[in-house]
N, C-alpha and C. Protein backbone atom coordinates (compact mmCIF):
# COMPACT_ATOMS: atom_id res chain seq x y z
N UNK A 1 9.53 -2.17 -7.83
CA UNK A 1 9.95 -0.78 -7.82
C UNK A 1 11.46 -0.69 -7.63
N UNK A 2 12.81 -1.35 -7.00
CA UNK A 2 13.61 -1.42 -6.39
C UNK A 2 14.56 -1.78 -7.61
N UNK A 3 13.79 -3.04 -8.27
CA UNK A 3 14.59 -3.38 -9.59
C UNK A 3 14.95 -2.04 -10.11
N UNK A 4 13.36 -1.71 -11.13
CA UNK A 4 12.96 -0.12 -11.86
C UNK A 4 14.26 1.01 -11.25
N UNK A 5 14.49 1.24 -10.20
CA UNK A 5 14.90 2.26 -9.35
C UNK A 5 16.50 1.94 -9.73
N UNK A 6 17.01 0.95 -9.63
CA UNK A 6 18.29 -0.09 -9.51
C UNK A 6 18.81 0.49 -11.27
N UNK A 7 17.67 0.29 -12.69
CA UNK A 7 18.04 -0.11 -13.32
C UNK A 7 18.31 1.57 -14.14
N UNK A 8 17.70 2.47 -13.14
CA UNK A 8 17.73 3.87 -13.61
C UNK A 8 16.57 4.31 -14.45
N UNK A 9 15.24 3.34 -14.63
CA UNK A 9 14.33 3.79 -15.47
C UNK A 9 13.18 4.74 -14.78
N UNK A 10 12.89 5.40 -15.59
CA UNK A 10 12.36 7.05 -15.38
C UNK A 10 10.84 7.27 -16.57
N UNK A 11 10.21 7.67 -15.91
CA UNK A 11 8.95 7.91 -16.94
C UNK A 11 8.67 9.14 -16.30
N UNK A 12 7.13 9.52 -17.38
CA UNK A 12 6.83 10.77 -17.70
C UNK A 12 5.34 11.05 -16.39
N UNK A 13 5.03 9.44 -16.75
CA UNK A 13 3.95 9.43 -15.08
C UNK A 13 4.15 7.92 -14.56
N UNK A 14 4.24 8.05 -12.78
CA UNK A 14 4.30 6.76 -12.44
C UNK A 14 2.68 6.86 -11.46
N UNK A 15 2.15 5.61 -11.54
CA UNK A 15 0.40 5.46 -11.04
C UNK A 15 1.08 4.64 -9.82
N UNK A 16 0.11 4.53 -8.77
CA UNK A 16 -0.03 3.85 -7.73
C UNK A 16 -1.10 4.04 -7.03
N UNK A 17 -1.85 2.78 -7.35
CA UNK A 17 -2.93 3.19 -6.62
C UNK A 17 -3.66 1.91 -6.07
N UNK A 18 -4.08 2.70 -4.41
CA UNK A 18 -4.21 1.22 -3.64
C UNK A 18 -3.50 0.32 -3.64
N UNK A 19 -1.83 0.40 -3.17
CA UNK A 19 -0.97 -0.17 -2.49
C UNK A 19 -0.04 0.27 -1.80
N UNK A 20 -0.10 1.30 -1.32
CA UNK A 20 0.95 1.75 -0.14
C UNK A 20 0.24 1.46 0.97
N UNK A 21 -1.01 1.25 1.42
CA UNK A 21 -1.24 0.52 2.91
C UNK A 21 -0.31 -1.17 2.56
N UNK A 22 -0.34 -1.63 1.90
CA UNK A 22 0.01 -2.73 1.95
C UNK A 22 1.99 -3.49 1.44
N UNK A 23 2.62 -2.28 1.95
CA UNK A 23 3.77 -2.47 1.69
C UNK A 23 3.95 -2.67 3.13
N UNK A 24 5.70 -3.45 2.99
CA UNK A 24 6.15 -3.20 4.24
C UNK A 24 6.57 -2.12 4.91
N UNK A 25 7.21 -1.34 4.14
CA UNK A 25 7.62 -0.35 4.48
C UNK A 25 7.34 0.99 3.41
N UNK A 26 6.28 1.65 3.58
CA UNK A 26 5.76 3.12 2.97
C UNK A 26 7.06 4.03 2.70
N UNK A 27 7.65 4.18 3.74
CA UNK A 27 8.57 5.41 3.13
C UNK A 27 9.63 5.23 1.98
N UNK A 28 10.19 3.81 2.40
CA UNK A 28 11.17 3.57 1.29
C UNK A 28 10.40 3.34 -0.41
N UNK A 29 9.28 2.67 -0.17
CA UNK A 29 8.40 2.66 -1.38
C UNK A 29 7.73 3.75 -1.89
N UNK A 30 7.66 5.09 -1.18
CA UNK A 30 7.51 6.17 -1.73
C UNK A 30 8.87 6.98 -2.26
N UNK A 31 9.19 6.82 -1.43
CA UNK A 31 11.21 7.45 -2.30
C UNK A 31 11.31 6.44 -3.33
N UNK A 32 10.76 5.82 -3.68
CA UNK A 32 11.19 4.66 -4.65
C UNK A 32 10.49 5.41 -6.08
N UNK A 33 9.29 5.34 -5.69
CA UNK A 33 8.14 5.86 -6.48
C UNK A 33 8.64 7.14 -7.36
N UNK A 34 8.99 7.86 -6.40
CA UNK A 34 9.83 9.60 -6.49
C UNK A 34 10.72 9.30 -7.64
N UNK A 35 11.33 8.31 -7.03
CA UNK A 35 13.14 7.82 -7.90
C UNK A 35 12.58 7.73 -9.43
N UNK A 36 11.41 7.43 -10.13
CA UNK A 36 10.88 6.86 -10.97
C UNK A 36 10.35 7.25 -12.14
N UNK A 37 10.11 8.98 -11.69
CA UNK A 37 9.50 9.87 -12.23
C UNK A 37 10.61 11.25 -12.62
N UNK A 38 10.38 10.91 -14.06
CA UNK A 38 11.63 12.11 -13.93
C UNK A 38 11.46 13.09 -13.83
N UNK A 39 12.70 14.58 -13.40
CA UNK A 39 12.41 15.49 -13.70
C UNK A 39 10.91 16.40 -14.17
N UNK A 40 10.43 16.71 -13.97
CA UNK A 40 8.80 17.18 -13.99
C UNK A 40 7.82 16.15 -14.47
N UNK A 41 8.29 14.85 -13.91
CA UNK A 41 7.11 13.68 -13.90
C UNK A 41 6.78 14.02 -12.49
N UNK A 42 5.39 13.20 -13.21
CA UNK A 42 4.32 13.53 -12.30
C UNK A 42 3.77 11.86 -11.47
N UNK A 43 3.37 11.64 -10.18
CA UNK A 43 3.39 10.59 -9.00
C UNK A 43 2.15 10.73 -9.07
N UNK A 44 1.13 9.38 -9.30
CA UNK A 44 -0.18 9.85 -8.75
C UNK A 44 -0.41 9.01 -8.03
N UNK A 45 -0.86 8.58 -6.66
CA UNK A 45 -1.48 7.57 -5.66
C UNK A 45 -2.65 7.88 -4.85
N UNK A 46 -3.34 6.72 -4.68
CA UNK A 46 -4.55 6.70 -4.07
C UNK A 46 -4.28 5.50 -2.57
N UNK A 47 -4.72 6.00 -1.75
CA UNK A 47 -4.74 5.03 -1.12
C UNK A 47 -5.92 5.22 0.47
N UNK A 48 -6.17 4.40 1.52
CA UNK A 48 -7.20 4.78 2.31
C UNK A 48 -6.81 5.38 3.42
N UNK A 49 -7.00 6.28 4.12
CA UNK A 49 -6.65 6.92 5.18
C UNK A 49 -7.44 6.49 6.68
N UNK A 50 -6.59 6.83 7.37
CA UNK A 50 -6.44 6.04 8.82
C UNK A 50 -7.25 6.68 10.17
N UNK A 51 -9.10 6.80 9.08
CA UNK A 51 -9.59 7.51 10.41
C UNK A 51 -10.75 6.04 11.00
N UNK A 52 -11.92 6.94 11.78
CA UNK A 52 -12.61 5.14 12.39
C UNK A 52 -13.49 5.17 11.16
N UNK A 53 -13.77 6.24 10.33
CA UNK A 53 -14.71 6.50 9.27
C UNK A 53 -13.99 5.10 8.38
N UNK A 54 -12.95 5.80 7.68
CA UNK A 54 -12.32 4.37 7.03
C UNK A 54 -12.38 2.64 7.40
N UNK A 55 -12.32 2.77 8.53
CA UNK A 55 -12.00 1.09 9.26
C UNK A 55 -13.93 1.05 9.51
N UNK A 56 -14.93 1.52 9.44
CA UNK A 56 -16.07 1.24 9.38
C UNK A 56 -16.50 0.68 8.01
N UNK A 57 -15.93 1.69 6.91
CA UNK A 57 -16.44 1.42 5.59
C UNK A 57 -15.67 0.62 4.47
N UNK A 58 -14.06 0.80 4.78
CA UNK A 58 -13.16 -0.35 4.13
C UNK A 58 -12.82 -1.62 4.86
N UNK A 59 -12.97 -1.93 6.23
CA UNK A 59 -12.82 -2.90 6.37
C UNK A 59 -14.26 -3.51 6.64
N UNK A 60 -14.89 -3.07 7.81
CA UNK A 60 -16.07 -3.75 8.42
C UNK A 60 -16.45 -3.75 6.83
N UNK A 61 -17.47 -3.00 6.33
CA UNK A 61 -18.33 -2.55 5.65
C UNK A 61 -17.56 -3.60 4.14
N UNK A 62 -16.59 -3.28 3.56
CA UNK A 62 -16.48 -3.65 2.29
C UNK A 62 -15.75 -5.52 2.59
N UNK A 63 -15.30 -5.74 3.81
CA UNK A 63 -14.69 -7.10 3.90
C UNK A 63 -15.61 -8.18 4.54
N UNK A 64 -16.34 -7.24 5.58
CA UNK A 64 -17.21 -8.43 6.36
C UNK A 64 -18.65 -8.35 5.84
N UNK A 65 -19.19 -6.82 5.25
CA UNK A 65 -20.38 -6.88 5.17
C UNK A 65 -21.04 -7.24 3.71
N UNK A 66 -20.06 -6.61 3.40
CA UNK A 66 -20.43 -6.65 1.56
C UNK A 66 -20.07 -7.43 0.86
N UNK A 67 -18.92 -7.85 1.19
CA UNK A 67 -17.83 -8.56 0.86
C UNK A 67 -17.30 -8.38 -0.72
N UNK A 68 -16.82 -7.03 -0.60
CA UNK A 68 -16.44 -6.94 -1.78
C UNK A 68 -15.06 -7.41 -2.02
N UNK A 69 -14.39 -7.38 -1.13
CA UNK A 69 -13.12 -7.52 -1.59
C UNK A 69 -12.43 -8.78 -0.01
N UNK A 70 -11.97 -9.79 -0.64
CA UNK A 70 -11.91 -10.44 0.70
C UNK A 70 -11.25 -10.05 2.00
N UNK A 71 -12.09 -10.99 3.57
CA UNK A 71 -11.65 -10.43 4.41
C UNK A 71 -10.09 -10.72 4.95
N UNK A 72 -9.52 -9.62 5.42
CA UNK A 72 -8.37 -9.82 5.53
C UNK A 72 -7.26 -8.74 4.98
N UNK A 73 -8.14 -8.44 3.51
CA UNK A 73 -7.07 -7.86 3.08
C UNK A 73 -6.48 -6.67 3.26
N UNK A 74 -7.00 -5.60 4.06
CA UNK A 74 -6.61 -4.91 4.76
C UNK A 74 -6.01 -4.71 6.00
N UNK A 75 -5.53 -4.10 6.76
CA UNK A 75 -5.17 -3.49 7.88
C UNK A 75 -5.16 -2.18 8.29
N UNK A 76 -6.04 -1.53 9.39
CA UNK A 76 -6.21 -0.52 9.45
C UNK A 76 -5.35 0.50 9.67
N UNK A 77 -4.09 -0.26 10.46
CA UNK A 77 -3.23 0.02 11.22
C UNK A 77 -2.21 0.55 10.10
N UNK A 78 -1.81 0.26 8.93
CA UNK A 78 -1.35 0.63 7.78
C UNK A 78 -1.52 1.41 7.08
N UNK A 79 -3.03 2.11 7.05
CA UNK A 79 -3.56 2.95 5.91
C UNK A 79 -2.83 4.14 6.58
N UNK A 80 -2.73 4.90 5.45
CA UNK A 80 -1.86 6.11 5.83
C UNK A 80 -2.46 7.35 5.66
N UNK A 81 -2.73 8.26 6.13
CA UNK A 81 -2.88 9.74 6.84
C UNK A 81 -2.14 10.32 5.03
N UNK A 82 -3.39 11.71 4.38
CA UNK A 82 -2.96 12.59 3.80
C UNK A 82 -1.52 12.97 4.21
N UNK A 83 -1.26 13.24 5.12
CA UNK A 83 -0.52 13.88 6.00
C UNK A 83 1.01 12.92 6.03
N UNK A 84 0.75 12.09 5.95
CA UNK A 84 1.98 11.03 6.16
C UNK A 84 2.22 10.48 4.49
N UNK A 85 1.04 10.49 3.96
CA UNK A 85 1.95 10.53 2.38
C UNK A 85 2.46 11.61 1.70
N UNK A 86 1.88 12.93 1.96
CA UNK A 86 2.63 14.13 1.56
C UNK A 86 3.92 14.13 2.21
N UNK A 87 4.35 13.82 3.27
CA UNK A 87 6.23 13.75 3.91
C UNK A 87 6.48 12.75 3.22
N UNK A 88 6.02 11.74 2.65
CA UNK A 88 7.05 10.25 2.81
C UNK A 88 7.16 10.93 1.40
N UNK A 89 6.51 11.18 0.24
CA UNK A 89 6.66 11.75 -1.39
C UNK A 89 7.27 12.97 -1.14
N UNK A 90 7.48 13.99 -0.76
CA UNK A 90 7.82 15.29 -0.61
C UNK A 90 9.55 14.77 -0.01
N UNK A 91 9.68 13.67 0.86
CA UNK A 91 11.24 13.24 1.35
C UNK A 91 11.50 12.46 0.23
N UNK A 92 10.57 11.83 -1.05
CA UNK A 92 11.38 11.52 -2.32
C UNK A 92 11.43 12.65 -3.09
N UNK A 93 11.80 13.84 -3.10
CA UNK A 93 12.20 14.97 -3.66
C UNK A 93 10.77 15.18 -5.05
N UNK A 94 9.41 15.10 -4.61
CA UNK A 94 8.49 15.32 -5.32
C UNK A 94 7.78 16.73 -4.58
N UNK A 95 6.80 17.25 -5.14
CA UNK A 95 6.03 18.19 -4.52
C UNK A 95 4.20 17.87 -5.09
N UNK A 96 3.52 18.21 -3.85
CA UNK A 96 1.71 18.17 -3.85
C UNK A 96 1.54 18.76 -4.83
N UNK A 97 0.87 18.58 -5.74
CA UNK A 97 -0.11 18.84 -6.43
C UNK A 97 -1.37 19.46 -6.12
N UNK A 98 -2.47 18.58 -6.15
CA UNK A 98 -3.86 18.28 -5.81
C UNK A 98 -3.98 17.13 -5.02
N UNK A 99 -4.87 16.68 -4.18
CA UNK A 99 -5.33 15.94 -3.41
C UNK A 99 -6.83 15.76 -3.63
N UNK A 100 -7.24 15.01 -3.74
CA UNK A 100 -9.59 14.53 -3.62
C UNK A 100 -9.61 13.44 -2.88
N UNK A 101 -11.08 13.63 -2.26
CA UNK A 101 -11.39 12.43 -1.65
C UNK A 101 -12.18 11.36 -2.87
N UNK A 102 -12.12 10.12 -2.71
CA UNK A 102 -12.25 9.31 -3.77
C UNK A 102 -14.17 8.43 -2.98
N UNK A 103 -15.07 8.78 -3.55
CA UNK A 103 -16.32 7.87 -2.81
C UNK A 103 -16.67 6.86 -3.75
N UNK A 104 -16.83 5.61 -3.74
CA UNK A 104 -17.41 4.68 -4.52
C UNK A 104 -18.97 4.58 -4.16
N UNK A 105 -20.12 4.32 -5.13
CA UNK A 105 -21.23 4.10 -4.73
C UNK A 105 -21.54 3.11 -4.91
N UNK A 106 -22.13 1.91 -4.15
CA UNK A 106 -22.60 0.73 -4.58
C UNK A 106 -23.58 0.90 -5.53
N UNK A 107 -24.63 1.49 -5.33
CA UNK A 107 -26.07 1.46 -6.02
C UNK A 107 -25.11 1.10 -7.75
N UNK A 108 -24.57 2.77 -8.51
CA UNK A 108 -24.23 2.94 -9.49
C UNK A 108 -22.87 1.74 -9.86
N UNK A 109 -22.14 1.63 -8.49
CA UNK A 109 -20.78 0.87 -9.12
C UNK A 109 -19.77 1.59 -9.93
N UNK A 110 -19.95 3.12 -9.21
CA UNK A 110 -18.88 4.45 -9.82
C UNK A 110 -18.17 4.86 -8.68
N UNK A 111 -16.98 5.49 -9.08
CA UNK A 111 -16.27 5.88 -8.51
C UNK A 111 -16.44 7.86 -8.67
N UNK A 112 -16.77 8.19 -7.37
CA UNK A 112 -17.12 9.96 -7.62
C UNK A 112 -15.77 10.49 -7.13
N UNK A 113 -14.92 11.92 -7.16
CA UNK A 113 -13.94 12.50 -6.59
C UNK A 113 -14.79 13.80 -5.77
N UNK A 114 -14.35 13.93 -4.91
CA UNK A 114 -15.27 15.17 -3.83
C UNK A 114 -14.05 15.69 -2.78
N UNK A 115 -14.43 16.68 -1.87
CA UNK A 115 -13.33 16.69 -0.99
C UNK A 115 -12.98 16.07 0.64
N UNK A 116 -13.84 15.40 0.62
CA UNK A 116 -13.81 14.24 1.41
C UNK A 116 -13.05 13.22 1.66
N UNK A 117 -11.77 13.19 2.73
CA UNK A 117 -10.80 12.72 2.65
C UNK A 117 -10.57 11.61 3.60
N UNK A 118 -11.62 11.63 4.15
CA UNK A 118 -11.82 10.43 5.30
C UNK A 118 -11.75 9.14 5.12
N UNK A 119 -11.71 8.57 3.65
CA UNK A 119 -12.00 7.13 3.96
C UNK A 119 -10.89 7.13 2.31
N UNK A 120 -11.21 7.02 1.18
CA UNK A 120 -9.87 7.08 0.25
C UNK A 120 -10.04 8.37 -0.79
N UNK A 121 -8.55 8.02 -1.09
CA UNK A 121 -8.04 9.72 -1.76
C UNK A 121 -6.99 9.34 -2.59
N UNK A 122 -6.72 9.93 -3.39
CA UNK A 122 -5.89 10.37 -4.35
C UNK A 122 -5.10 11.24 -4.37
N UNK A 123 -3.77 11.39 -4.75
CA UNK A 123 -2.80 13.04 -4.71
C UNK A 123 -2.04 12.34 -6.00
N UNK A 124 -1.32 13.81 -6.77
CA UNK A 124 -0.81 14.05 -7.18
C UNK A 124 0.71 14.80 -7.37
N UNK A 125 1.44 14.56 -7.60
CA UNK A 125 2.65 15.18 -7.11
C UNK A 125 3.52 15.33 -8.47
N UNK A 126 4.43 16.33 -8.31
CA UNK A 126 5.09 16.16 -9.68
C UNK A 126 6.81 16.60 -8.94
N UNK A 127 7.97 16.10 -9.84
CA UNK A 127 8.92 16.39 -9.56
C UNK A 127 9.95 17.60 -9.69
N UNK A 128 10.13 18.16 -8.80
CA UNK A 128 11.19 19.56 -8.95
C UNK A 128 11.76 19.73 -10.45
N UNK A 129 12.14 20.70 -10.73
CA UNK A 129 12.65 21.04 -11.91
C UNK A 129 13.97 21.67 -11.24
N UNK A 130 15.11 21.33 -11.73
CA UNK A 130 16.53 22.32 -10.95
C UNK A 130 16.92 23.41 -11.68
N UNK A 131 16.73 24.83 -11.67
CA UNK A 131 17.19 25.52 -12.45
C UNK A 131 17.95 26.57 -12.09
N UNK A 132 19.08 27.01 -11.94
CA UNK A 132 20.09 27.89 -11.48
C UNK A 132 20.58 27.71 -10.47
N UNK A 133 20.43 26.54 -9.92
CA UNK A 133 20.97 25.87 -8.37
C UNK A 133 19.87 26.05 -7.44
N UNK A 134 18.66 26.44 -7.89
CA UNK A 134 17.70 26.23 -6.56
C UNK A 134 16.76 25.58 -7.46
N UNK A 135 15.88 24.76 -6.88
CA UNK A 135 14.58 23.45 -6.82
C UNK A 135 13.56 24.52 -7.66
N UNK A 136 13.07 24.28 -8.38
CA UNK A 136 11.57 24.67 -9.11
C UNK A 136 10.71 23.91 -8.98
N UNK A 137 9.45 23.67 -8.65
CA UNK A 137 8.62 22.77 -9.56
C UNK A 137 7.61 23.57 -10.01
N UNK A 138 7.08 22.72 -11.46
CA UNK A 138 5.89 23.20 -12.46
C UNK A 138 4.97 22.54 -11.65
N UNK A 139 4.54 23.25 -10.38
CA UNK A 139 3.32 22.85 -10.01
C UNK A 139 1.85 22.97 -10.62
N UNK A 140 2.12 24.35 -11.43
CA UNK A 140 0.73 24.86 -12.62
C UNK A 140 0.55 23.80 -13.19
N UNK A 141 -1.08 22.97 -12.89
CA UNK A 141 -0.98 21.98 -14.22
C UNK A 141 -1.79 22.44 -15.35
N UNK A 142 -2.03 21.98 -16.25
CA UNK A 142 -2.62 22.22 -17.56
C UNK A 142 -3.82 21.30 -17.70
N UNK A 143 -4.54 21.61 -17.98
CA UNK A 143 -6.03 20.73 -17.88
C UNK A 143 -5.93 19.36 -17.72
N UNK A 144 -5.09 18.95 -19.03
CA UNK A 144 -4.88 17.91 -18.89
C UNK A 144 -4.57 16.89 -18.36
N UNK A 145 -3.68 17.97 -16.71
CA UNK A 145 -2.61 17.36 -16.00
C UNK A 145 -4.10 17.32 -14.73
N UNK A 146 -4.83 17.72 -14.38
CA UNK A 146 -5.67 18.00 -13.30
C UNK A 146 -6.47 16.62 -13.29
N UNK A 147 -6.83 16.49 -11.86
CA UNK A 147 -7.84 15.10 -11.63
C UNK A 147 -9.25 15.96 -11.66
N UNK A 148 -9.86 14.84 -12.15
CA UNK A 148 -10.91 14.98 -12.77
C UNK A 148 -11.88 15.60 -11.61
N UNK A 149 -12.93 16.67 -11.63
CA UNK A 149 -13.78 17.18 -10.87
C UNK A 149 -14.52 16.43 -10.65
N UNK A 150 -15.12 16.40 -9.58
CA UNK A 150 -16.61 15.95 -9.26
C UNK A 150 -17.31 16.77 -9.92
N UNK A 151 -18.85 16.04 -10.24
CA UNK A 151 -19.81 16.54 -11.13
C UNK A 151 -20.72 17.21 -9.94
């Protein structure tokens, strides 16, 4: 991201998803993220949030019990709070969108969106527009721009 950021390159959407628990440092990698997206680009990240619900079902549950994904690779202590990724993206000069909670089901092996934010989630953010010396953003999205409903 730092290179990208360094070299001035800018797109129309930047993805991130499921890796901001695992940076060293979240805030600078979200201002990074911000840096990346131009002018009414749009930020989308997912990542797991930092309640005991989460550390039951992403770590115990998916590292020791299921073993879906090996143990270790988390830290609970890292996952970050709705709440703490809306400041760290909103201090890279982006604005919220939408937010969902993200549920995977074993049985099916799908991924559902609901509003359930306890264990992982998704947001969306898009970047200010500057027009007459004060900040805009096209927060209205267009169908196209919206995360997908739960059924």
């Amino acid at each position: 991201v730092e290179d990208m950021v360094a070299e001035g390159v800018e797109f129309d959407c930047v993805m991130c998803l499921e890796v901001v628990e695992h940076v060293r440092n979240p805030a600078d990698f979200c201002s990074g993220l911000g840096s990346l997206a131009r002018v009414g680009g749009k930020l989308v990240m997912s990542t797991m949030n930092r309640t005991p619900l989460s550390y039951g079902l992403a770590i115990l549950g998916a590292e020791y019990i299921a073993n879906i994904v090996p143990r270790g690779t988390h830290d609970w202590e890292r996952f970050v709070t709705p709440e703490e990724l809306t400041l760290m993206v909103e201090d890279g000069g982006m604005e919220l969108c939408q937010m969902a909670g993200m549920t995977y089901n074993l049985l099916t092996r799908r991924w559902s969106l609901n509003d359930d934010l306890r264990v992982n989630y998704i947001a969306s953010f898009v970047k200010g527009v500057q027009m007459e010396g004060a900040l805009r953003t096209d927060s209205a999205l267009s169908s196209s721009d919206t995360l997908p409903q739960p059924a």
